[in-house]
Protein backbone atom coordinates (compact mmCIF):
# COMPACT_ATOMS: atom_id res chain seq x y z
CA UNK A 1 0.00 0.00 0.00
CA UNK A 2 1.21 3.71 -0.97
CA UNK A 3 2.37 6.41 1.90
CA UNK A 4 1.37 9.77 1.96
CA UNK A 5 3.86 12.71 2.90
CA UNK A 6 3.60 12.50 6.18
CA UNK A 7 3.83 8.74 6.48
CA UNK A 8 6.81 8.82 4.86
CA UNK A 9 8.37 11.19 6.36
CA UNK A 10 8.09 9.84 9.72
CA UNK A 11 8.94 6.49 8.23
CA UNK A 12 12.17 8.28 6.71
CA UNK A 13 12.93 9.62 10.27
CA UNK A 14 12.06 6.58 12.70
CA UNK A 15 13.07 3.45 10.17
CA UNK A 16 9.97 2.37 10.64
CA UNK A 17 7.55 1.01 8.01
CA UNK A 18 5.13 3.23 8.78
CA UNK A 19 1.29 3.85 8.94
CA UNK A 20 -1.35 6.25 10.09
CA UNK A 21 -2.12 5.80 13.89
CA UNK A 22 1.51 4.08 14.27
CA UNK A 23 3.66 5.13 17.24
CA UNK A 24 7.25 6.12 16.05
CA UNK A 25 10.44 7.54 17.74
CA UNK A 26 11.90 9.53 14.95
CA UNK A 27 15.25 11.83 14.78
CA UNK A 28 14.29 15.09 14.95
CA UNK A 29 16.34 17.19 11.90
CA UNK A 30 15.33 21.40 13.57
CA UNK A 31 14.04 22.55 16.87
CA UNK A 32 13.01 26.08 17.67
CA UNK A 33 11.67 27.59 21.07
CA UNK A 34 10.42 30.93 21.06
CA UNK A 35 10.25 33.19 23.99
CA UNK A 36 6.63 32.74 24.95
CA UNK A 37 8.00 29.15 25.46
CA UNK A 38 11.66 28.27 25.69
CA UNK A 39 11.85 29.29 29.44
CA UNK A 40 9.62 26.57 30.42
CA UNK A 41 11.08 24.17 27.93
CA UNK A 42 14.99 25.37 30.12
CA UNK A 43 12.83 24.41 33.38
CA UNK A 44 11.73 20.76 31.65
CA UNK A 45 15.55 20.51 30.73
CA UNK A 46 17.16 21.18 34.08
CA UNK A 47 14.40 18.76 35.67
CA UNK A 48 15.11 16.49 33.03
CA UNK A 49 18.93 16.81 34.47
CA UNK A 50 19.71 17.44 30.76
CA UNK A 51 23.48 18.04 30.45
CA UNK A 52 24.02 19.32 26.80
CA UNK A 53 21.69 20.16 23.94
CA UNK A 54 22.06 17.47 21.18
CA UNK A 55 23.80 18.78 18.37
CA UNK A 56 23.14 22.32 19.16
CA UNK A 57 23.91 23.72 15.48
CA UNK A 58 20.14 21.87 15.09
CA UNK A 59 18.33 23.99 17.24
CA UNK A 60 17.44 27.71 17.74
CA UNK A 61 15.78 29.99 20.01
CA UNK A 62 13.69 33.02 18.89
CA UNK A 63 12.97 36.51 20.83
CA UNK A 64 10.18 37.20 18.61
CA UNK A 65 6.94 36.97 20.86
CA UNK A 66 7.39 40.13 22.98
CA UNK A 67 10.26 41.81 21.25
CA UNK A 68 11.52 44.04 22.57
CA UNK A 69 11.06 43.22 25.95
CA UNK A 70 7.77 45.53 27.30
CA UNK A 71 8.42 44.51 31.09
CA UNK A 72 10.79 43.29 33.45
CA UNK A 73 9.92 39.94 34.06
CA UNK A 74 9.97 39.26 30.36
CA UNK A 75 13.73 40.81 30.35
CA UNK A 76 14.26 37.94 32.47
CA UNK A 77 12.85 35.78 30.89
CA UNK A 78 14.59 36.91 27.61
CA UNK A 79 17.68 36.97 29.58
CA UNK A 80 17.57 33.09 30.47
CA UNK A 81 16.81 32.60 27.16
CA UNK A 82 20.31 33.65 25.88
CA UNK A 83 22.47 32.62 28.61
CA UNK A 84 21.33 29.10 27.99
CA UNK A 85 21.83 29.28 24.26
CA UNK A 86 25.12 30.74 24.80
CA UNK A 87 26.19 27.72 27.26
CA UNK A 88 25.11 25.26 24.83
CA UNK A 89 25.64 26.55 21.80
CA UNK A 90 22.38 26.91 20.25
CA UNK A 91 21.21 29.27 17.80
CA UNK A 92 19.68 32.34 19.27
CA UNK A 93 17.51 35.02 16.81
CA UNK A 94 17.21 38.02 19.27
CA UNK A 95 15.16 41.07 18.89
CA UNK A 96 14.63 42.46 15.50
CA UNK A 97 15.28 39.44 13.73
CA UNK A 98 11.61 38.46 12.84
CA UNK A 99 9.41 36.23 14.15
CA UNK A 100 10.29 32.15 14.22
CA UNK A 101 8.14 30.88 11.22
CA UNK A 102 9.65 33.84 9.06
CA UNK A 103 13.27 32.80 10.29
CA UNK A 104 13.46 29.01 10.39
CA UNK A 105 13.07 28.53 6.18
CA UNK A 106 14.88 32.26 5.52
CA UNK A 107 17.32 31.09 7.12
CA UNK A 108 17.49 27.70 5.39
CA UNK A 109 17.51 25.63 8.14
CA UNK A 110 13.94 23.86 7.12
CA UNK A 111 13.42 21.53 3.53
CA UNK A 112 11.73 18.64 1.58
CA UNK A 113 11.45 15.88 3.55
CA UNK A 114 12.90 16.91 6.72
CA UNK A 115 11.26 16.81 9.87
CA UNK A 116 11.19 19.91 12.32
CA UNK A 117 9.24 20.55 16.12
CA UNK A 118 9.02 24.19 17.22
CA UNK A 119 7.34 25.07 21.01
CA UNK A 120 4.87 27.25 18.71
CA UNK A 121 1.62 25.82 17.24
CA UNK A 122 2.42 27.98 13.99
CA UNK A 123 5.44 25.35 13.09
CA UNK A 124 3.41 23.66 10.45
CA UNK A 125 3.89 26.65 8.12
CA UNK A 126 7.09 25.07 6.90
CA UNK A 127 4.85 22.04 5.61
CA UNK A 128 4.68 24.55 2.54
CA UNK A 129 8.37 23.75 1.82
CA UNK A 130 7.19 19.76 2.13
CA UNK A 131 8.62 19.06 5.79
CA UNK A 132 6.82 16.97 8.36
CA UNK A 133 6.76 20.45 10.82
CA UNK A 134 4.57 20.72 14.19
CA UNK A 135 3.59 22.41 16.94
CA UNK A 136 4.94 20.70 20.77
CA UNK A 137 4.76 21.52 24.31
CA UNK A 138 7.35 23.20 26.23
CA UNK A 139 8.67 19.85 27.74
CA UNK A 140 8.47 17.83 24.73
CA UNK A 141 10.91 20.34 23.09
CA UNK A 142 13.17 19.81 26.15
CA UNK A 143 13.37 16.41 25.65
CA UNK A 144 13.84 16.59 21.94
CA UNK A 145 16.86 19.05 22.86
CA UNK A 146 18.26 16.40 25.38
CA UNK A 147 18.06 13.79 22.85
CA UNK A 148 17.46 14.88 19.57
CA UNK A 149 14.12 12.36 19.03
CA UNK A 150 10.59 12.52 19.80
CA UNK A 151 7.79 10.23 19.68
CA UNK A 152 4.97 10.84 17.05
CA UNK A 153 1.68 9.12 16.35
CA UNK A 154 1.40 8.91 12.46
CA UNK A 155 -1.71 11.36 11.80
CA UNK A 156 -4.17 10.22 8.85
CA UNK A 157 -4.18 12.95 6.12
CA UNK A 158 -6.69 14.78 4.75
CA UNK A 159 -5.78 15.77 1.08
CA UNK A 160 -7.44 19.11 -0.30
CA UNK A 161 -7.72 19.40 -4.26
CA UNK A 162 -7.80 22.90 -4.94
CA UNK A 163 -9.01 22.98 -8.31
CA UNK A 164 -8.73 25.71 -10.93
CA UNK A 165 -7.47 29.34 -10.74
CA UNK A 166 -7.55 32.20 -7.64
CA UNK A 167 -9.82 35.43 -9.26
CA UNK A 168 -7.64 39.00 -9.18
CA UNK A 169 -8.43 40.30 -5.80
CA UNK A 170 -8.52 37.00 -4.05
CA UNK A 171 -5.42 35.40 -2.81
CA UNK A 172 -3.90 32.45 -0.61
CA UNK A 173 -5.42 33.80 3.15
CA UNK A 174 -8.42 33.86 1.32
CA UNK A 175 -8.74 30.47 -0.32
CA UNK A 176 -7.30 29.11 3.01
CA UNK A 177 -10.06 30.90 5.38
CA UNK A 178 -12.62 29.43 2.72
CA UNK A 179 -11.15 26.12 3.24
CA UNK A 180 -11.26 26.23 7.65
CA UNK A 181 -14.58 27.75 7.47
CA UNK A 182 -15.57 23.98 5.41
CA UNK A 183 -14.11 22.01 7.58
CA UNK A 184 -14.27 23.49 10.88
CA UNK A 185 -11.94 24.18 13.15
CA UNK A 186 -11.58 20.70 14.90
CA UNK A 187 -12.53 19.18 11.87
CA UNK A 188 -9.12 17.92 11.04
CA UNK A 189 -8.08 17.24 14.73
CA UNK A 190 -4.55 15.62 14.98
CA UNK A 191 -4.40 15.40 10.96
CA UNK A 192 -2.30 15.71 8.21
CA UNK A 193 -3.53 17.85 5.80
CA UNK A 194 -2.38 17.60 2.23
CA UNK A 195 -2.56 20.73 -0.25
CA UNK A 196 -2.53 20.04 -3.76
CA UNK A 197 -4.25 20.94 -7.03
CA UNK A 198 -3.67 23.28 -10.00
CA UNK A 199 -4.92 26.61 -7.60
CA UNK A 200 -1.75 25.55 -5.08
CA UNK A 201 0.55 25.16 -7.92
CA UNK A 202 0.02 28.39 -9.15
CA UNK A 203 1.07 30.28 -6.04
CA UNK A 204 4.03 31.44 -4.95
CA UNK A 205 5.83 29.80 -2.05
CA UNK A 206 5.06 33.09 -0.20
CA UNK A 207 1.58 32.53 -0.47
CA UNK A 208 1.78 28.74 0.27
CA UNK A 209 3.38 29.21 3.61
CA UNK A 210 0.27 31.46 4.27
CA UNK A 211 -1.91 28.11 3.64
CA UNK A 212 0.44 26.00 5.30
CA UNK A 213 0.55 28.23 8.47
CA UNK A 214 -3.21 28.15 9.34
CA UNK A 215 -3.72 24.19 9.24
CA UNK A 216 -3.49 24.22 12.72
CA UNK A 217 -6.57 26.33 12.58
CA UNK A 218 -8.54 23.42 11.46
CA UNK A 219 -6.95 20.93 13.86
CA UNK A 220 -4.41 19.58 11.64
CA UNK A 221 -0.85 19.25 13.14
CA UNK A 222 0.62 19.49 9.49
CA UNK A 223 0.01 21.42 6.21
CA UNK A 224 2.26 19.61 3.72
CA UNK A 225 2.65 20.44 -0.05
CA UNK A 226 4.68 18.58 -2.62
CA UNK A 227 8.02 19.99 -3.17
CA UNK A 228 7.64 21.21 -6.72
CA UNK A 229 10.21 23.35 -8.71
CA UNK A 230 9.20 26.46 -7.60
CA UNK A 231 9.84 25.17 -3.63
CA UNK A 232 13.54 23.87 -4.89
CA UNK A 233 13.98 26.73 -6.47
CA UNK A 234 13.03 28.93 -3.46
CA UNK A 235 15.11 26.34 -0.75
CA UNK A 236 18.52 26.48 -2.70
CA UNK A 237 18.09 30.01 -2.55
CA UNK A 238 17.88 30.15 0.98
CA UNK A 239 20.09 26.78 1.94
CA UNK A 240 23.18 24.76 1.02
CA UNK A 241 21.53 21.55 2.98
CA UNK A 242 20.81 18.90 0.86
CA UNK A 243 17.17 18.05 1.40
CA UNK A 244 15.07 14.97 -0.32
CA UNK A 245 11.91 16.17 -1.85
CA UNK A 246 8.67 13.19 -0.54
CA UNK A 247 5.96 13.33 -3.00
CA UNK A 248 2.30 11.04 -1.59
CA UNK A 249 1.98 7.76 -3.41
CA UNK A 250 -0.97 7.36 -6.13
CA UNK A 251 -2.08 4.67 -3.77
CA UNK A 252 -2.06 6.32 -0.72
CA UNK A 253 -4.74 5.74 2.03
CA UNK A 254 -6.37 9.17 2.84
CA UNK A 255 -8.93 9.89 5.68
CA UNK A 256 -10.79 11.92 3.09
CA UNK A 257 -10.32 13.90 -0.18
CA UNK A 258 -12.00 16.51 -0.53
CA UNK A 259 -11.79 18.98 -3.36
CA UNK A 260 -13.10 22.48 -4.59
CA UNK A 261 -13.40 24.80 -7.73
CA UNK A 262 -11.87 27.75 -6.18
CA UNK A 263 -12.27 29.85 -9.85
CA UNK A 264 -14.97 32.00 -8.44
CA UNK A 265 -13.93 32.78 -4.99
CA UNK A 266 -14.31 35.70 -3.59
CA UNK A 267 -12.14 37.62 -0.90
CA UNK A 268 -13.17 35.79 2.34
CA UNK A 269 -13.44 37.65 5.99
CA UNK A 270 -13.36 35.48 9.48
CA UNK A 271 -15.65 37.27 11.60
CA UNK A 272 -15.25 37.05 15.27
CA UNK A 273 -14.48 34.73 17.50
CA UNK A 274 -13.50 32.07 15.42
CA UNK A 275 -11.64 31.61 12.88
CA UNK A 276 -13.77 29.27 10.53
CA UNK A 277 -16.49 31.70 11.02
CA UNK A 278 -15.59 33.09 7.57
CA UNK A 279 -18.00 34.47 5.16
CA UNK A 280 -17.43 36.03 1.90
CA UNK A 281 -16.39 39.71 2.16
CA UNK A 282 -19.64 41.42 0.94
CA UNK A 283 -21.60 39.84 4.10
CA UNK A 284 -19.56 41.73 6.05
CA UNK A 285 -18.97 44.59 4.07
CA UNK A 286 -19.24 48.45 6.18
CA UNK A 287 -18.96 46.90 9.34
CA UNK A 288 -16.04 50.08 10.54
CA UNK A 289 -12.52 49.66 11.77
CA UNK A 290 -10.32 51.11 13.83
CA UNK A 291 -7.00 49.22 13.62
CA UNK A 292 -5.83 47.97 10.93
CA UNK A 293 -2.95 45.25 10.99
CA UNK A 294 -0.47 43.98 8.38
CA UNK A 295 2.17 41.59 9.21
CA UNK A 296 2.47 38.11 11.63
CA UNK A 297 3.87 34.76 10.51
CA UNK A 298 0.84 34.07 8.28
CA UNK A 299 0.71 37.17 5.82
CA UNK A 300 4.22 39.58 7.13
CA UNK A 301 5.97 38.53 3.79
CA UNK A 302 7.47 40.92 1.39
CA UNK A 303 5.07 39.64 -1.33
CA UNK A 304 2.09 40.55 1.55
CA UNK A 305 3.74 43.64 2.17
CA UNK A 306 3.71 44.51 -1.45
CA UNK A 307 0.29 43.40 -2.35
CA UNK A 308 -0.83 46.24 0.38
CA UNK A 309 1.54 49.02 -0.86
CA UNK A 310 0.14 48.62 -4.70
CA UNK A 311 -3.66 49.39 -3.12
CA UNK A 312 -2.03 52.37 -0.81
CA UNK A 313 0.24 53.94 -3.25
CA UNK A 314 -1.15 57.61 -3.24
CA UNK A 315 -4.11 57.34 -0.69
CA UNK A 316 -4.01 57.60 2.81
CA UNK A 317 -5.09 55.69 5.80
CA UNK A 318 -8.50 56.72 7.00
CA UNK A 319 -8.73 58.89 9.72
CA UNK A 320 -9.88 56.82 11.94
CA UNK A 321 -8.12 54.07 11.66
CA UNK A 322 -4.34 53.29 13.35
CA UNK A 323 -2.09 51.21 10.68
CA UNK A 324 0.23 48.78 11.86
CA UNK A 325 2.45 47.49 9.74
CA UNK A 326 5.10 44.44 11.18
CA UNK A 327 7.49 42.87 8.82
CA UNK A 328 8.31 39.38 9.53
CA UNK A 329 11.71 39.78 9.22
CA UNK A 330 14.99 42.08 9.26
CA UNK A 331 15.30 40.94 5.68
CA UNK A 332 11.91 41.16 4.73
CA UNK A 333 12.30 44.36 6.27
CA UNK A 334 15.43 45.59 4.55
CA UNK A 335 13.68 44.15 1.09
CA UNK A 336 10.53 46.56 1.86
CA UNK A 337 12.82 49.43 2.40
CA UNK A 338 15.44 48.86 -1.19
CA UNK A 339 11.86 48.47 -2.92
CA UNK A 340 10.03 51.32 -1.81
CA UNK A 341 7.33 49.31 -0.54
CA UNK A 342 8.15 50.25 3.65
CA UNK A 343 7.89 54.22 1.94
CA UNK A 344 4.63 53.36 0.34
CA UNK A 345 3.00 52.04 3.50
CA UNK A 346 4.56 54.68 5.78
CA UNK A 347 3.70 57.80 3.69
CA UNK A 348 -0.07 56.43 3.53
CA UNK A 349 -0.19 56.35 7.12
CA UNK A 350 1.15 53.22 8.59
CA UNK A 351 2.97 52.81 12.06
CA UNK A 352 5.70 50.20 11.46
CA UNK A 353 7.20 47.97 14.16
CA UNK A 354 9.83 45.55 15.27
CA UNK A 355 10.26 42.88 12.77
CA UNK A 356 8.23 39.99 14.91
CA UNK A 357 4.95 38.82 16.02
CA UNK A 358 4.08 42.23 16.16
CA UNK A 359 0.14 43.32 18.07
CA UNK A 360 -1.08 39.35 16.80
CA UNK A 361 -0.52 38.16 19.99
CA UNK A 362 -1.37 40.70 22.56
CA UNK A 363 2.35 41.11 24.46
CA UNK A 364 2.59 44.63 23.78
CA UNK A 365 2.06 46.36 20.51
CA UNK A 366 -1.54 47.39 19.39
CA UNK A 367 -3.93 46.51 22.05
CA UNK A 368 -7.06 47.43 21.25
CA UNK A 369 -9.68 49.44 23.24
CA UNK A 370 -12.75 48.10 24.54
CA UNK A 371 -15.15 47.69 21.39
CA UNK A 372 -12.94 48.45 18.65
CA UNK A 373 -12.99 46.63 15.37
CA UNK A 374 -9.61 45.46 14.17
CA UNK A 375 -9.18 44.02 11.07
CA UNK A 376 -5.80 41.75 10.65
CA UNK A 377 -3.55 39.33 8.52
CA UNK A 378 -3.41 37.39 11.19
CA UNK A 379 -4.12 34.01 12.17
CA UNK A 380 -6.52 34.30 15.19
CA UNK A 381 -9.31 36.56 16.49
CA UNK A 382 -10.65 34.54 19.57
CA UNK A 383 -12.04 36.56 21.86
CA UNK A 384 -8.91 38.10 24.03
CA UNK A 385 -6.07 37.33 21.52
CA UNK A 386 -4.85 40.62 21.46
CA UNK A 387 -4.77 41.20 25.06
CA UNK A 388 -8.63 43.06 24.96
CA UNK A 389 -11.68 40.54 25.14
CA UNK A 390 -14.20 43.21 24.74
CA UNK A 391 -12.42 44.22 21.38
CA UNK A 392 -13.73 42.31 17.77
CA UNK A 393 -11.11 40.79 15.77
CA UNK A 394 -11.53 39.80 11.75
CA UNK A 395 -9.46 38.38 9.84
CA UNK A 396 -8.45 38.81 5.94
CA UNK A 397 -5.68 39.12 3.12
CA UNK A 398 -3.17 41.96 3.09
CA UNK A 399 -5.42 43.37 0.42
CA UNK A 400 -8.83 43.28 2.23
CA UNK A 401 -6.78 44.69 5.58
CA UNK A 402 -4.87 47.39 2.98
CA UNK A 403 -8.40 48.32 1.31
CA UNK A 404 -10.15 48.67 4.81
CA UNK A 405 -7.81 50.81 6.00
CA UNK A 406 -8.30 53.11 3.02
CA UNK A 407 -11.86 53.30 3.79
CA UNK A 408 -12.44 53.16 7.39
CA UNK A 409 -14.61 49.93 7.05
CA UNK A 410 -14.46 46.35 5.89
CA UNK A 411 -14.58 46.72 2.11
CA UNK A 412 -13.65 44.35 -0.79
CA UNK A 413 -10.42 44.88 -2.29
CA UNK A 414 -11.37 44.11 -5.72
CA UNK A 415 -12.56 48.11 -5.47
CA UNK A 416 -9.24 49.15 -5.49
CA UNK A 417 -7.89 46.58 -8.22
């Protein structure tokens, strides 16, 4: 019987034959702690009486979550964070690098067919470049560090078939809160999902990570996508590792398939407090903002950055609105300025911050007053996520966020296009 990615990647990993619902101890190729978890994971080590990080060149810690520091106890906390890396080591990104997801496949330590953990539930964006990469607790990363392994339970996939071509106006976020609002948001619970289909192929590998990132936002603990020429392309740009591409077998054993014409889809909005309460951006259409963000690990890319400066080039930010822009990286940041786009967004109105998570999840920047609409590239809105829970949080593309901002309310960006 065929594999699909992920059982062969696990299979790859643990020399295992392999199957969904099998228990494996794999090597683990990348791990990554960032700052809203790494302490606890040093804790887990020290109980663990770990001595030395295995092969510490393999593993990185990121100051991304609350950079820089807004109080003291986080200083602390920051400062733990790179005395330990120092003693063993490890990689450390401090402030101002960007946030984790951004960093780990920029900085071509991710690939094909490799396997990666990261103390962040956002680690399955890097299924985009076709690795087996998930979200794990604060002590299973300290025991991955100790040892280099973990334990897995082969998830069952569930393989979307995007069929035909995104519309102008309508891009990856959208097709991908179209998709979570179908299934649900448990509705792929401790699953593999598979991307695939002529509308994946088309995008870039920008916009895939964007689908990639919010699988855990239906359940699913990976988002994988075959490694086609455009991902090679894109990792021996960014890596001298030699990675091995693992395509899904013809015969391969799925939990379900299911698959949509996505030709005539229009820009899709997830209304509070959920995130697969998304509806099609005319339903919610008026409803006024007023904050406006751009950035995160789902949509802080230069191409995201760059789809919002062509709708803002020559207008302004409403009034009413506050504009925060957060690059997801000191080179995505540096790109934005040699380009023109970071002038573009700042001359319209926008407030730009450390390269990092940025307002998404609450630590500092852009909290929101009691009752405010905020409308975000984000990858949550549940009720509290950025640090108000009487605020409302929606989410949409770079170009329905760019578009609002213009107007002062929701609006579809195909008016500006």
């Amino acid at each position: 019987m065929g594999k699909t990615i992920a059982e062969k990647i696990l299979s790859n990993k643990s020399g295992q034959n392999a199957y969904a619902n099998d228990i494996v101890v794999a090597d683990v190729d990348f791990r990554m702690g960032q700052d809203g978890t790494s302490p606890l994971a040093i804790r887990a080590f020290e109980a663990m009486n770990g001595e030395r990080v295995y092969h510490p060149e393999s593993a990185a810690f990121v100051i991304d979550h609350s950079a820089p520091s807004p109080l003291e106890g986080v200083s602390a906390l920051h400062a733990l964070m790179r005395q330990f890396s120092k003693e063993n080591n490890m990689i450390l990104y401090d402030i101002g690098e960007g946030v984790c997801h951004q960093l780990l496949p920029e900085k071509g330590h991710v690939g094909p067919g490799s396997l990666v953990i990261g103390a962040d539930s956002h680690t399955c964006t890097y299924g985009a470049l076709n690795a087996f990469a998930t979200g794990v607790g604060s002590t299973d990363l300290a025991a991955a560090l100790i040892s280099g392994k973990m334990w897995f339970k082969v998830p069952e996939t569930i393989k979307f078939v995007c069929h035909g071509t995104l519309p102008a106006g309508v891009y990856s976020k959208d097709l991908i809160l179209f998709l979570i609002s179908q299934v649900t948001a448990d509705g792929a619970t401790y699953m593999a999902a598979e991307y695939t289909g002529e509308a994946i192929q088309a995008l870039s590998v920008e916009a895939r990570f964007t689908i990639s990132n919010m699988a855990i936002e239906m359940g699913a603990k990976v988002g994988l996508m075959e490694a086609d020429d455009k991902v090679m392309e894109w990792v021996c740009a960014h890596s001298n590792n030699k990675f091995e591409p693992v395509n899904s077998d013809p015969d391969a054993e799925y939990a379900a398939i299911k698959e949509y014409d996505v030709s005539q889809l229009d820009p899709y909005v997830a209304k509070p407090h959920r995130v697969d309460n998304g509806v099609p951006v005319g339903e919610v259409a008026g409803t006024p903002i007023q904050q406006a963000v751009l950035g995160t690990c789902t949509n802080g890319r230069l191409e995201d950055l760059t789809i919002a400066a062509r709708i803002l080039k020559g207008r302004k930010i409403h009034p009413d609105v506050r504009f925060i822009v957060a690059p997801a990286s000191r080179q995505v940041y540096l790109k934005a300025m040699e380009t023109g786009v970071l002038k573009t967004l700042v001359e319209a109105g926008a407030a730009v911050v450390t390269p990092g998570c940025g307002p998404c999840v609450g630590t500092h920047n852009g909290v929101p007053s009691d009752g405010e609409n905020v409308i975000s590239t984000a990858n949550r809105n549940f009720k509290g996520r950025m640090a108000n829970n009487k605020a409302f949080i929606y989410l949409a593309s770079p170009a329905t966020v760019a578009a609002s901002a213009v107007k002062g309310e929701i609006t579809d960006p195909r008016e500006f296009i």
